[in-house]
PDB file of N, CA and C in Angstrom:
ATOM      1  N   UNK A   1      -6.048  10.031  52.475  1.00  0.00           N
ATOM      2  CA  UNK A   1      -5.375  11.269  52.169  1.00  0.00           C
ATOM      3  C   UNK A   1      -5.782  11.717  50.784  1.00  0.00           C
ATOM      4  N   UNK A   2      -5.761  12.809  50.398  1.00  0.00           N
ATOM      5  CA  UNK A   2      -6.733  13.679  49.249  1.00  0.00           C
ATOM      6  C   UNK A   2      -5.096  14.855  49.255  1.00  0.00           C
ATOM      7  N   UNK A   3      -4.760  14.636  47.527  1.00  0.00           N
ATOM      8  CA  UNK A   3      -3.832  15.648  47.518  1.00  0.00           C
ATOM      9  C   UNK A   3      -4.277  16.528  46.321  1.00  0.00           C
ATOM     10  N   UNK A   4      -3.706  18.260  46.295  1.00  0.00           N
ATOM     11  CA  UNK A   4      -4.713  19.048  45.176  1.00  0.00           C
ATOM     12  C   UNK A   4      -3.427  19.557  45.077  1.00  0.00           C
ATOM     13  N   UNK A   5      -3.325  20.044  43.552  1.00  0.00           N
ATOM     14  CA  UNK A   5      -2.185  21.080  43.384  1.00  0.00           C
ATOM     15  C   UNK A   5      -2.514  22.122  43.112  1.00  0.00           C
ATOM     16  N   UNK A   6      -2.276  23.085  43.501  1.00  0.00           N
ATOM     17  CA  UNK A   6      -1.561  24.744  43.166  1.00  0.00           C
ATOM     18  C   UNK A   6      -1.001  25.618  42.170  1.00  0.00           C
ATOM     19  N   UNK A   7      -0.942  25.540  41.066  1.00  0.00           N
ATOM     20  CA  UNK A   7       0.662  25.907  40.844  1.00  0.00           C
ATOM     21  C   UNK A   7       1.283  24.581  41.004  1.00  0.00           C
ATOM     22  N   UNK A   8       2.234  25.046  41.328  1.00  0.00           N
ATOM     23  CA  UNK A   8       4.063  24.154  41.706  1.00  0.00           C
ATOM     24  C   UNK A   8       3.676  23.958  43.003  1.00  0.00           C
ATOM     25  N   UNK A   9       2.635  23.895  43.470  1.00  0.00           N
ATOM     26  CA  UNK A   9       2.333  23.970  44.812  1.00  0.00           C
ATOM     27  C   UNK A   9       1.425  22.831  45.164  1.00  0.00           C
ATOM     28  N   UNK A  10       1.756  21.900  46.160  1.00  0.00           N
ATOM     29  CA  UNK A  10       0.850  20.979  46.352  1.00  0.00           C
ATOM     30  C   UNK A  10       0.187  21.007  47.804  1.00  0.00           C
ATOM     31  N   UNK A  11      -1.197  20.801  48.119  1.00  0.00           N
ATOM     32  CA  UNK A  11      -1.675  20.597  49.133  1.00  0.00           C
ATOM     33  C   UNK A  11      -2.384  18.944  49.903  1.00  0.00           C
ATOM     34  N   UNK A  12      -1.468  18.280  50.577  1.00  0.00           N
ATOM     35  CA  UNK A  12      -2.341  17.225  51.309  1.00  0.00           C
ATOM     36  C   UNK A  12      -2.794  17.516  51.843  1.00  0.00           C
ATOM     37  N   UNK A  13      -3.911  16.147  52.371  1.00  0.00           N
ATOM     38  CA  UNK A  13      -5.050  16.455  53.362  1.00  0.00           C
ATOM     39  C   UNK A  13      -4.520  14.941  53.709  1.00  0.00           C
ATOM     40  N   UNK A  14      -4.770  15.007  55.321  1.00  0.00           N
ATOM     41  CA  UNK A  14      -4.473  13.574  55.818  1.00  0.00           C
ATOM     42  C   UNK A  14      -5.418  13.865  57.237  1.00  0.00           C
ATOM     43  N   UNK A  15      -5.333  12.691  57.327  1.00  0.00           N
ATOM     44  CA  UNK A  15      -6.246  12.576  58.663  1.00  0.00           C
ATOM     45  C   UNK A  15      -6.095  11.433  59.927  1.00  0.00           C
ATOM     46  N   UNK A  16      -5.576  11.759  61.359  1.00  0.00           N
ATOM     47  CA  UNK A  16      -5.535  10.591  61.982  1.00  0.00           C
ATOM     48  C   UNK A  16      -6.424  11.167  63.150  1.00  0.00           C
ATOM     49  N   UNK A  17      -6.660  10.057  64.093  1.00  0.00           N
ATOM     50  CA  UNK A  17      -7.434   9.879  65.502  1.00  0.00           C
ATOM     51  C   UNK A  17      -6.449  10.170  67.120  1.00  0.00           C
ATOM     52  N   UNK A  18      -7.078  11.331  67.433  1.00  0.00           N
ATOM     53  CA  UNK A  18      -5.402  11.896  68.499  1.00  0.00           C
ATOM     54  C   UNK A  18      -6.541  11.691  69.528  1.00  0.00           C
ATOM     55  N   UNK A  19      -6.532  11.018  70.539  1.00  0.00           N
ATOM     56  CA  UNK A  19      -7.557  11.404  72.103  1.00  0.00           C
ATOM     57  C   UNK A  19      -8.793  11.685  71.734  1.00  0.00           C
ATOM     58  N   UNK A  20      -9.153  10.659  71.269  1.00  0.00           N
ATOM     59  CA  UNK A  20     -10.675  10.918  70.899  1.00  0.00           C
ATOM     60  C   UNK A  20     -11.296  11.653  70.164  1.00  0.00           C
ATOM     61  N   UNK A  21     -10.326  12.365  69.844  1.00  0.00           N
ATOM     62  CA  UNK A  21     -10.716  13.770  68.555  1.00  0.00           C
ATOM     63  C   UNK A  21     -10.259  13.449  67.369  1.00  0.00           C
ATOM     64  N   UNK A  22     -11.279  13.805  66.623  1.00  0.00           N
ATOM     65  CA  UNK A  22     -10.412  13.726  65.186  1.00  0.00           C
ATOM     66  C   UNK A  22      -9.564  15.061  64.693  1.00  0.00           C
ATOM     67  N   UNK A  23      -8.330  14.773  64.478  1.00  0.00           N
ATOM     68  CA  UNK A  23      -7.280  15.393  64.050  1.00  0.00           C
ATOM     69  C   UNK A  23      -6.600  15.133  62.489  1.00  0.00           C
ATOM     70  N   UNK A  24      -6.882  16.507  61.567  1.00  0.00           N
ATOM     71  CA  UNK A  24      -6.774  16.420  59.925  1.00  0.00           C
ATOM     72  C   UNK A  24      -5.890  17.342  59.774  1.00  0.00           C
ATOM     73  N   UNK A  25      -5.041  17.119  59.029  1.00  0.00           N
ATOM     74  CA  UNK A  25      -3.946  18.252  58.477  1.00  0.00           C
ATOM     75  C   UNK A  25      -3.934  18.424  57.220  1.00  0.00           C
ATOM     76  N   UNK A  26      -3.402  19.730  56.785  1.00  0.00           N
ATOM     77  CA  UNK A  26      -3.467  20.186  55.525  1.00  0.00           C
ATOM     78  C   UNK A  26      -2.277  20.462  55.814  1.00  0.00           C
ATOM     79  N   UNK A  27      -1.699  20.083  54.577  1.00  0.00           N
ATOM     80  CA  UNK A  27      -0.086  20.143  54.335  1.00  0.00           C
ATOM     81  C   UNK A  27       0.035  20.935  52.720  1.00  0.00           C
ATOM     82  N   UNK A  28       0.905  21.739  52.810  1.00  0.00           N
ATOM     83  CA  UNK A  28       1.665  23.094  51.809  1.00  0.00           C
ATOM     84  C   UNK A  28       2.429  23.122  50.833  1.00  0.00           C
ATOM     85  N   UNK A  29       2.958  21.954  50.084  1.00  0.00           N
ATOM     86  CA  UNK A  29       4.449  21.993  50.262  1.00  0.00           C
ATOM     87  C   UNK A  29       4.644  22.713  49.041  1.00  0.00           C
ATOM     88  N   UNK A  30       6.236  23.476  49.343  1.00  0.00           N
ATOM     89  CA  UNK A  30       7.157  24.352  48.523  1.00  0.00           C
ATOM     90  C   UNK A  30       6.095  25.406  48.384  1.00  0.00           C
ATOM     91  N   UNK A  31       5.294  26.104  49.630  1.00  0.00           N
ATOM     92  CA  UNK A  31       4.685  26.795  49.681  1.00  0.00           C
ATOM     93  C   UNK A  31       5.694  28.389  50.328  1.00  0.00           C
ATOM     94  N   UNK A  32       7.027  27.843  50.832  1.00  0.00           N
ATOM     95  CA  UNK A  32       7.834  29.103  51.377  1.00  0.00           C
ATOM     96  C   UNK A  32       8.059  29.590  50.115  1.00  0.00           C
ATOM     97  N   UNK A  33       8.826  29.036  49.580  1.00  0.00           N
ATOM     98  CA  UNK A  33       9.365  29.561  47.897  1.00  0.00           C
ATOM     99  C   UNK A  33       8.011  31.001  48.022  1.00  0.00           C
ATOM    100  N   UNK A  34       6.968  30.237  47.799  1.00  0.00           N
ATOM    101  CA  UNK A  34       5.864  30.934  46.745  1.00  0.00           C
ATOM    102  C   UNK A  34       5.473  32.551  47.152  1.00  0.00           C
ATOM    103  N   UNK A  35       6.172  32.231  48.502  1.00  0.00           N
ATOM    104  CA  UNK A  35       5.702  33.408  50.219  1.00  0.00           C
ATOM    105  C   UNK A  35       6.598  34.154  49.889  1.00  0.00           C
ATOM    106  N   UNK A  36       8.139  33.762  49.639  1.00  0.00           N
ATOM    107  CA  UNK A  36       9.399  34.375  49.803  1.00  0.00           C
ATOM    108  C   UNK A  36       9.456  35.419  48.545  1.00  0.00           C
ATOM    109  N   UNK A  37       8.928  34.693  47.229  1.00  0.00           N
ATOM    110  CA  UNK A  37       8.189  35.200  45.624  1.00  0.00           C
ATOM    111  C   UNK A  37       7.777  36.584  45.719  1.00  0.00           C
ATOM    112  N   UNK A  38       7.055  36.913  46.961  1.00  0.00           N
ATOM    113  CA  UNK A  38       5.749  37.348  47.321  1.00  0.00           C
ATOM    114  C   UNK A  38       4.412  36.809  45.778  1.00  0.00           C
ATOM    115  N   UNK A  39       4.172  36.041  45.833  1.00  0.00           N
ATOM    116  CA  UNK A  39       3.369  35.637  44.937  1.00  0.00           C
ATOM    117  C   UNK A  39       2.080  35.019  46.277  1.00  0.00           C
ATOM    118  N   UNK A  40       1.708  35.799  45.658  1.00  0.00           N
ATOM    119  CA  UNK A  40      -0.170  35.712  46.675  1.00  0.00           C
ATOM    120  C   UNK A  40      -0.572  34.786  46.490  1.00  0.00           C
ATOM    121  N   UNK A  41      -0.596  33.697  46.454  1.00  0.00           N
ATOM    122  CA  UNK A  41      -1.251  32.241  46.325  1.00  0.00           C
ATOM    123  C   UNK A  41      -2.284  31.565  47.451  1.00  0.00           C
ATOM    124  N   UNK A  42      -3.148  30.866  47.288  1.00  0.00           N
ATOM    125  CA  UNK A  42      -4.557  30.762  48.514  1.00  0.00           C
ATOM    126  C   UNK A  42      -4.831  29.398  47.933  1.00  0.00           C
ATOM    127  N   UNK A  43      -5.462  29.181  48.498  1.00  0.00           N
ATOM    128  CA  UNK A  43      -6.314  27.821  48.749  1.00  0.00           C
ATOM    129  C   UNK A  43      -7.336  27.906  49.520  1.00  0.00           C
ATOM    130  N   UNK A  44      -8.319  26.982  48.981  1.00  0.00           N
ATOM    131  CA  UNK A  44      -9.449  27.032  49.701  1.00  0.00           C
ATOM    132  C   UNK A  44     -10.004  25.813  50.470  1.00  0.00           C
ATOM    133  N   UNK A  45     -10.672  25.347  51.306  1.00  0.00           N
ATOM    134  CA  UNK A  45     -10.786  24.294  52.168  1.00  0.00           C
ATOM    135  C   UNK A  45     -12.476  24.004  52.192  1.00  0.00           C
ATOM    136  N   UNK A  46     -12.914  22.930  52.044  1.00  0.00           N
ATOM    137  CA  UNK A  46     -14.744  22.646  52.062  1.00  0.00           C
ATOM    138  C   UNK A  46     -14.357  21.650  52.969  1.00  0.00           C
ATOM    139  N   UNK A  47     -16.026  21.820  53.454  1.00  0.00           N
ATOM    140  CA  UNK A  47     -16.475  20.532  54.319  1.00  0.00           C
ATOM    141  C   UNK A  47     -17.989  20.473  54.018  1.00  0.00           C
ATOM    142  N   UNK A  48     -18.586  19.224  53.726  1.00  0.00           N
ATOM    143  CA  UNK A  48     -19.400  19.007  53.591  1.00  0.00           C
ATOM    144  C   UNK A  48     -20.160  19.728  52.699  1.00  0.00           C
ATOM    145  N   UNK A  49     -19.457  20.803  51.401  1.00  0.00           N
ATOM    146  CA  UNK A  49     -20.127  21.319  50.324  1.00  0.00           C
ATOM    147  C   UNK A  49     -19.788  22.827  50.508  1.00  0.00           C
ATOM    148  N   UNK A  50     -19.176  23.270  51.845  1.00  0.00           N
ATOM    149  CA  UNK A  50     -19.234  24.564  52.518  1.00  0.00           C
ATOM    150  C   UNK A  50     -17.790  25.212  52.225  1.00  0.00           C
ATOM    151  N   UNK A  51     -17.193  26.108  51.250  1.00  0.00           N
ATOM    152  CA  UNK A  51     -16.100  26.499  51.149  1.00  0.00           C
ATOM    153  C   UNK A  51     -15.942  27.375  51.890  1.00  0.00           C
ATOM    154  N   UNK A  52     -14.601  27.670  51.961  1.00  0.00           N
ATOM    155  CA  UNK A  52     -13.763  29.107  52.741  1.00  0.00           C
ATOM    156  C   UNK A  52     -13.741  30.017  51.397  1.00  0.00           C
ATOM    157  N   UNK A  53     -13.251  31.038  52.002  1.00  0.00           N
ATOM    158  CA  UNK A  53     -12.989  32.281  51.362  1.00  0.00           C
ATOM    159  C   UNK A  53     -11.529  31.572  50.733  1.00  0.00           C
ATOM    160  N   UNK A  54     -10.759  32.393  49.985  1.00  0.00           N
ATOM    161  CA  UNK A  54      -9.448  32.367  49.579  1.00  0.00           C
ATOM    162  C   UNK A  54      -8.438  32.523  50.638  1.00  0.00           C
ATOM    163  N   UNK A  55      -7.778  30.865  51.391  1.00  0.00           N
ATOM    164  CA  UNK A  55      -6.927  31.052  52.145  1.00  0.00           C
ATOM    165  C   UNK A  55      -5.553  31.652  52.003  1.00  0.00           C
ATOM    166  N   UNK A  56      -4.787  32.656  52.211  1.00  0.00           N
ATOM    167  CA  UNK A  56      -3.195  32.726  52.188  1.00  0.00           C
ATOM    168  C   UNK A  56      -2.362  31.655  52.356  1.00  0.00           C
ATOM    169  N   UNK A  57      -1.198  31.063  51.758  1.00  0.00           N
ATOM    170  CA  UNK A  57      -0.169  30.114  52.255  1.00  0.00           C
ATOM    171  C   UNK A  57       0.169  30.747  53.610  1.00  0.00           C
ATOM    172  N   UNK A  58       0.260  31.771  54.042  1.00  0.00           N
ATOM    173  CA  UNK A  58       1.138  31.997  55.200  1.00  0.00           C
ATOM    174  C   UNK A  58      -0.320  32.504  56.496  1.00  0.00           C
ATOM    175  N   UNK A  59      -1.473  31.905  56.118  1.00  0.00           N
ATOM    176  CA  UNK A  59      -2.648  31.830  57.014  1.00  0.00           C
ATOM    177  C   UNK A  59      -2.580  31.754  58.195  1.00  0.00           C
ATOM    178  N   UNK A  60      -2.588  32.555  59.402  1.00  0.00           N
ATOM    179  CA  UNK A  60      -2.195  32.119  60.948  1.00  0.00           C
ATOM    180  C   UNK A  60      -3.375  30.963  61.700  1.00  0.00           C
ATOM    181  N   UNK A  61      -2.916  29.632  62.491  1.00  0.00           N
ATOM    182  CA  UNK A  61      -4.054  29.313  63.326  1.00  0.00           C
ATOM    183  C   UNK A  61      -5.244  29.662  63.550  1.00  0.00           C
ATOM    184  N   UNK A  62      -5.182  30.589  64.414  1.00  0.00           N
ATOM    185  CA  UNK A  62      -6.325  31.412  64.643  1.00  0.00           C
ATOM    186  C   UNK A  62      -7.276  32.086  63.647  1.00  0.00           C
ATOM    187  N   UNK A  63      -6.679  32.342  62.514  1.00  0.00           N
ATOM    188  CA  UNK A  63      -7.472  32.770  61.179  1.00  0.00           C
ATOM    189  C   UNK A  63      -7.862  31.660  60.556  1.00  0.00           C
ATOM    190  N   UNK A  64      -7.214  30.705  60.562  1.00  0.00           N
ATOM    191  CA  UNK A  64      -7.746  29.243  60.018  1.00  0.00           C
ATOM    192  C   UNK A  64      -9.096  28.877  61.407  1.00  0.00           C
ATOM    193  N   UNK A  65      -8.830  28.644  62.395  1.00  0.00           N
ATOM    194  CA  UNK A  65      -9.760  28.018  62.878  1.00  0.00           C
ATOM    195  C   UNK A  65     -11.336  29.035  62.651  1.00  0.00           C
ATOM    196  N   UNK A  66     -11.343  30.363  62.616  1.00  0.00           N
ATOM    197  CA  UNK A  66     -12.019  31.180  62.239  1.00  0.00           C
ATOM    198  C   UNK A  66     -12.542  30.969  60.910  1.00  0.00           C
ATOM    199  N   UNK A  67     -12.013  30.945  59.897  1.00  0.00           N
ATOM    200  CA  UNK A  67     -12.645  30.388  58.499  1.00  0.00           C
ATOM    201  C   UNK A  67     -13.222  29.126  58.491  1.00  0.00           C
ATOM    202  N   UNK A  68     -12.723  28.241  59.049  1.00  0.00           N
ATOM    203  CA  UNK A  68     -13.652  26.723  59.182  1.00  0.00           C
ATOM    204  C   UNK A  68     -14.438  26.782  59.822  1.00  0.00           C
ATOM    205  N   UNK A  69     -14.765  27.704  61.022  1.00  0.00           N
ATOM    206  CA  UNK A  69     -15.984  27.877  61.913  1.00  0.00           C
ATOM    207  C   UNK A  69     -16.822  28.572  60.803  1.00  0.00           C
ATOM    208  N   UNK A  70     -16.778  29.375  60.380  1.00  0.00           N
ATOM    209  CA  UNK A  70     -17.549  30.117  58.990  1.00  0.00           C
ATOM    210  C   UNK A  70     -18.365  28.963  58.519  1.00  0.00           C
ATOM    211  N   UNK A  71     -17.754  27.966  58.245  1.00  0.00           N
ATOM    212  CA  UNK A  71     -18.111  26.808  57.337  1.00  0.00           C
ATOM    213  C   UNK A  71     -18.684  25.680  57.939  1.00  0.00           C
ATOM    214  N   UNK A  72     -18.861  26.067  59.013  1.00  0.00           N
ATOM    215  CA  UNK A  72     -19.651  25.158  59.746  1.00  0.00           C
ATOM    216  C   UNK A  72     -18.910  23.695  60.285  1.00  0.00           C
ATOM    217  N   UNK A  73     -17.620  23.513  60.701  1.00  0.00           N
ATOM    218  CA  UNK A  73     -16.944  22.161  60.833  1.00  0.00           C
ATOM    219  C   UNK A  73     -17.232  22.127  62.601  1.00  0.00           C
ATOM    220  N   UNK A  74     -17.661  22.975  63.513  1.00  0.00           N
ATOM    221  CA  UNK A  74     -17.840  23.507  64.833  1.00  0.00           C
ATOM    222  C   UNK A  74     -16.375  23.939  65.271  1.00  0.00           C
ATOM    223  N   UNK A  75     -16.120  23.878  66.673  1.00  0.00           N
ATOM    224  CA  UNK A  75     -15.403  24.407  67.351  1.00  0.00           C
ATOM    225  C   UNK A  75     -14.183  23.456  67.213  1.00  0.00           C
ATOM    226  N   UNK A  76     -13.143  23.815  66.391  1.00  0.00           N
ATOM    227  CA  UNK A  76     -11.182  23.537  65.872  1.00  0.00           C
ATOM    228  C   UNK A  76     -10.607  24.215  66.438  1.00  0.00           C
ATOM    229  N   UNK A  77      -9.705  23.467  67.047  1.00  0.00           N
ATOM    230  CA  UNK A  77      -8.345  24.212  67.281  1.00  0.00           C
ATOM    231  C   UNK A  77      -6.931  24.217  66.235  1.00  0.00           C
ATOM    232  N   UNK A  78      -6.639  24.532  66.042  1.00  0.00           N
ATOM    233  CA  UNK A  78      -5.452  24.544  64.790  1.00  0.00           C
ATOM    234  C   UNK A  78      -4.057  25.021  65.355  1.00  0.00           C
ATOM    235  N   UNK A  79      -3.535  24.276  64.693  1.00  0.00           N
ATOM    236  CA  UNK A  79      -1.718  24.745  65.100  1.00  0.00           C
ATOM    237  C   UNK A  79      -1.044  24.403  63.559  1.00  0.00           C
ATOM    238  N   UNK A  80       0.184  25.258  63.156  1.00  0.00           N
ATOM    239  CA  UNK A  80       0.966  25.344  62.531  1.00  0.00           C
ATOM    240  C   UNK A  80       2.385  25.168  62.800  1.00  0.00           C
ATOM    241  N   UNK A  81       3.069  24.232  61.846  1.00  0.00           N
ATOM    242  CA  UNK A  81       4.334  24.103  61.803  1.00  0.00           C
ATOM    243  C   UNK A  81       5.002  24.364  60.838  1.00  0.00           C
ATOM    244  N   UNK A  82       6.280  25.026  60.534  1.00  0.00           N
ATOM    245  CA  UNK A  82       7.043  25.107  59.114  1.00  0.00           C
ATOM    246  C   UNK A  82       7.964  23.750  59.430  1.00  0.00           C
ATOM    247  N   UNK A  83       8.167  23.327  58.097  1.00  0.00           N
ATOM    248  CA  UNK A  83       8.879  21.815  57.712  1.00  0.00           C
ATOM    249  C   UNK A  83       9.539  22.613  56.623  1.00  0.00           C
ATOM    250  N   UNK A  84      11.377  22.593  57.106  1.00  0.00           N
ATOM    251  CA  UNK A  84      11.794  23.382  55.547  1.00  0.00           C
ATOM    252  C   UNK A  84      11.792  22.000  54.597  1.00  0.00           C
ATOM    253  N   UNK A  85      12.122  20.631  55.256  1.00  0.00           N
ATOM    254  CA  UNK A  85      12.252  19.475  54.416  1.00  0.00           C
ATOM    255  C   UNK A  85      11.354  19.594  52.870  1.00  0.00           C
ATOM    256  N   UNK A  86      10.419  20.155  53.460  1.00  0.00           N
ATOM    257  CA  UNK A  86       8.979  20.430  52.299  1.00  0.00           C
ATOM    258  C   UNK A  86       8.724  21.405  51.654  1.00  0.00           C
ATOM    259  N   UNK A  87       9.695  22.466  52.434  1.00  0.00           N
ATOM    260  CA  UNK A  87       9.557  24.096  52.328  1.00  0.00           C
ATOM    261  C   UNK A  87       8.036  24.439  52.268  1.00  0.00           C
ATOM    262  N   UNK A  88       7.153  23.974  53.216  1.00  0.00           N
ATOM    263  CA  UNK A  88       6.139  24.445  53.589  1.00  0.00           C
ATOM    264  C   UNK A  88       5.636  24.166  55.083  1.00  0.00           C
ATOM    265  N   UNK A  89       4.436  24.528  55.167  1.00  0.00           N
ATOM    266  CA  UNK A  89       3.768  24.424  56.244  1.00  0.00           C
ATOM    267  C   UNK A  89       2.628  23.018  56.350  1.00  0.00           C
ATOM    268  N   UNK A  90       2.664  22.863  57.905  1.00  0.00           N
ATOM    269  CA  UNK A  90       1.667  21.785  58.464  1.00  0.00           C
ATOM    270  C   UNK A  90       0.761  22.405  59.042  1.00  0.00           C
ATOM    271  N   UNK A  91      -0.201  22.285  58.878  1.00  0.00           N
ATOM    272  CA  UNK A  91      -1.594  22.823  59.692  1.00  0.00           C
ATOM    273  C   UNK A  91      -2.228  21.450  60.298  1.00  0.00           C
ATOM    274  N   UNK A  92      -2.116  21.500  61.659  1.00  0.00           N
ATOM    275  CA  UNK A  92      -2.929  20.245  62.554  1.00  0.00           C
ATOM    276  C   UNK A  92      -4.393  20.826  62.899  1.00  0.00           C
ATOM    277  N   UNK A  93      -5.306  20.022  62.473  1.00  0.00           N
ATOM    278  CA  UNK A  93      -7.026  20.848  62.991  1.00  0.00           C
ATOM    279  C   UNK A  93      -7.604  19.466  63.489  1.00  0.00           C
ATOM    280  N   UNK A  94      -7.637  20.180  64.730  1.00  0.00           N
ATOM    281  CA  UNK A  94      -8.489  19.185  65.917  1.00  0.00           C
ATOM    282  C   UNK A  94      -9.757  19.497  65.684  1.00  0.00           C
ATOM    283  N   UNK A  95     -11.072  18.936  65.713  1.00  0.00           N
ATOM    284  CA  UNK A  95     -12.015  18.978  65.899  1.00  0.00           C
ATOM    285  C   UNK A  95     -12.782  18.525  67.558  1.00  0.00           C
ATOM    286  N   UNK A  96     -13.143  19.584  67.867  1.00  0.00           N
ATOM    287  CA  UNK A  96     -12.918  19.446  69.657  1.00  0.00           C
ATOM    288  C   UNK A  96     -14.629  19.454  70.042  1.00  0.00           C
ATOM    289  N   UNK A  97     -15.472  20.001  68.604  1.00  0.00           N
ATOM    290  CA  UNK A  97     -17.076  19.604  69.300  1.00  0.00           C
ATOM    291  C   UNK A  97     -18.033  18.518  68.490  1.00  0.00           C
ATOM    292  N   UNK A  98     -17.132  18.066  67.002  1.00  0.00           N
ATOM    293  CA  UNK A  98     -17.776  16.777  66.367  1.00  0.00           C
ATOM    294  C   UNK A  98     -17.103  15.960  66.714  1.00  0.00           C
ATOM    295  N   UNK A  99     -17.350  15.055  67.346  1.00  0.00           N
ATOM    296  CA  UNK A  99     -16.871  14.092  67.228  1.00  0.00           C
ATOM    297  C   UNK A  99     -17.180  12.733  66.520  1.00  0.00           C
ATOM    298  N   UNK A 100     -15.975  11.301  66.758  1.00  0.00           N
ATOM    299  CA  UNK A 100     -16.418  10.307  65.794  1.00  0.00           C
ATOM    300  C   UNK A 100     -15.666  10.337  64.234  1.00  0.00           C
ATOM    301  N   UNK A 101     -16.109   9.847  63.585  1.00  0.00           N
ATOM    302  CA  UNK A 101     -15.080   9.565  62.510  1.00  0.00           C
ATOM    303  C   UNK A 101     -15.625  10.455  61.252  1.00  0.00           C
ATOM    304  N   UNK A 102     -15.736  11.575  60.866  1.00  0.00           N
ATOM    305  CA  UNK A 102     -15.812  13.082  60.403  1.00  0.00           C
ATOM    306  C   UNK A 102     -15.528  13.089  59.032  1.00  0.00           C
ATOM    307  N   UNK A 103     -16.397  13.450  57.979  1.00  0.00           N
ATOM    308  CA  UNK A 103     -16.282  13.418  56.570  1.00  0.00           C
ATOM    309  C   UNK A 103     -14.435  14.730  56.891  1.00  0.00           C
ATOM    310  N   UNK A 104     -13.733  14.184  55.635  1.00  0.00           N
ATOM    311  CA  UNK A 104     -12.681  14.528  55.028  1.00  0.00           C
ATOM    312  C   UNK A 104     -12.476  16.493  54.717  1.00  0.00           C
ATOM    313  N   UNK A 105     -12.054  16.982  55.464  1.00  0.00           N
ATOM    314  CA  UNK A 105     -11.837  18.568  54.323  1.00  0.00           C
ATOM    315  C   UNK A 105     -11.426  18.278  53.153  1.00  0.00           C
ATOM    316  N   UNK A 106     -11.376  19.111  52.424  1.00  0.00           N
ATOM    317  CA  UNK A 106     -11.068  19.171  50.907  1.00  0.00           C
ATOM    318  C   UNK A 106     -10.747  19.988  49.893  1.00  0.00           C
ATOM    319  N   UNK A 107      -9.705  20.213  49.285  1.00  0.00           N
ATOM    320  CA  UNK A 107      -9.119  21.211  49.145  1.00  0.00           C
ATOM    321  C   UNK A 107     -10.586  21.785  47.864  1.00  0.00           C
TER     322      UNK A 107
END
């Protein structure tokens, strides 16, 4: 796990093995606060040297799996959860066309 801060804002990166796929999450936390603020805050995500553009905290799935395809990680599926425990968000990213044990994203 690889954690980066923000601001007051922290981002993990964790990573486990779901059905043969590798499955990595990026975690937000006390990222609602920052939303609720309206304070525009982003993050950015690399793989293998390849950054994203400036992500939003409140980034949808589908716009996430779209920016990591940009970046070359292949074909992700992504899902989001809010955790108020954390007052942020979970982002789950499956990797559904590399497979095997997959260098780390990074904030």
């Amino acid at each position: 796990s690889s954690t980066a801060a923000i601001g007051s804002t922290s981002v993990e990166f964790v990573f486990e093995a779901y059905r043969g796929y590798e499955v990595q999450s990026v975690t937000c936390e006390k990222c609602l606060g920052a939303v609720a603020d309206d304070q525009e805050q982003s993050f950015r995500l690399s793989y293998l040297g390849n950054a994203t553009t400036e992500l939003p905290f409140t980034i949808t799935p589908s716009a996430l799996e779209a920016a990591l395809q940009e970046i070359g990680v292949g074909e992700v599926e992504v899902s989001r959860r809010t955790d108020r425990n954390i007052q942020g968000y979970e982002w789950k990213i499956t990797f559904t066309s590399l497979l095997g044990d997959l260098p780390l994203l990074q904030p």
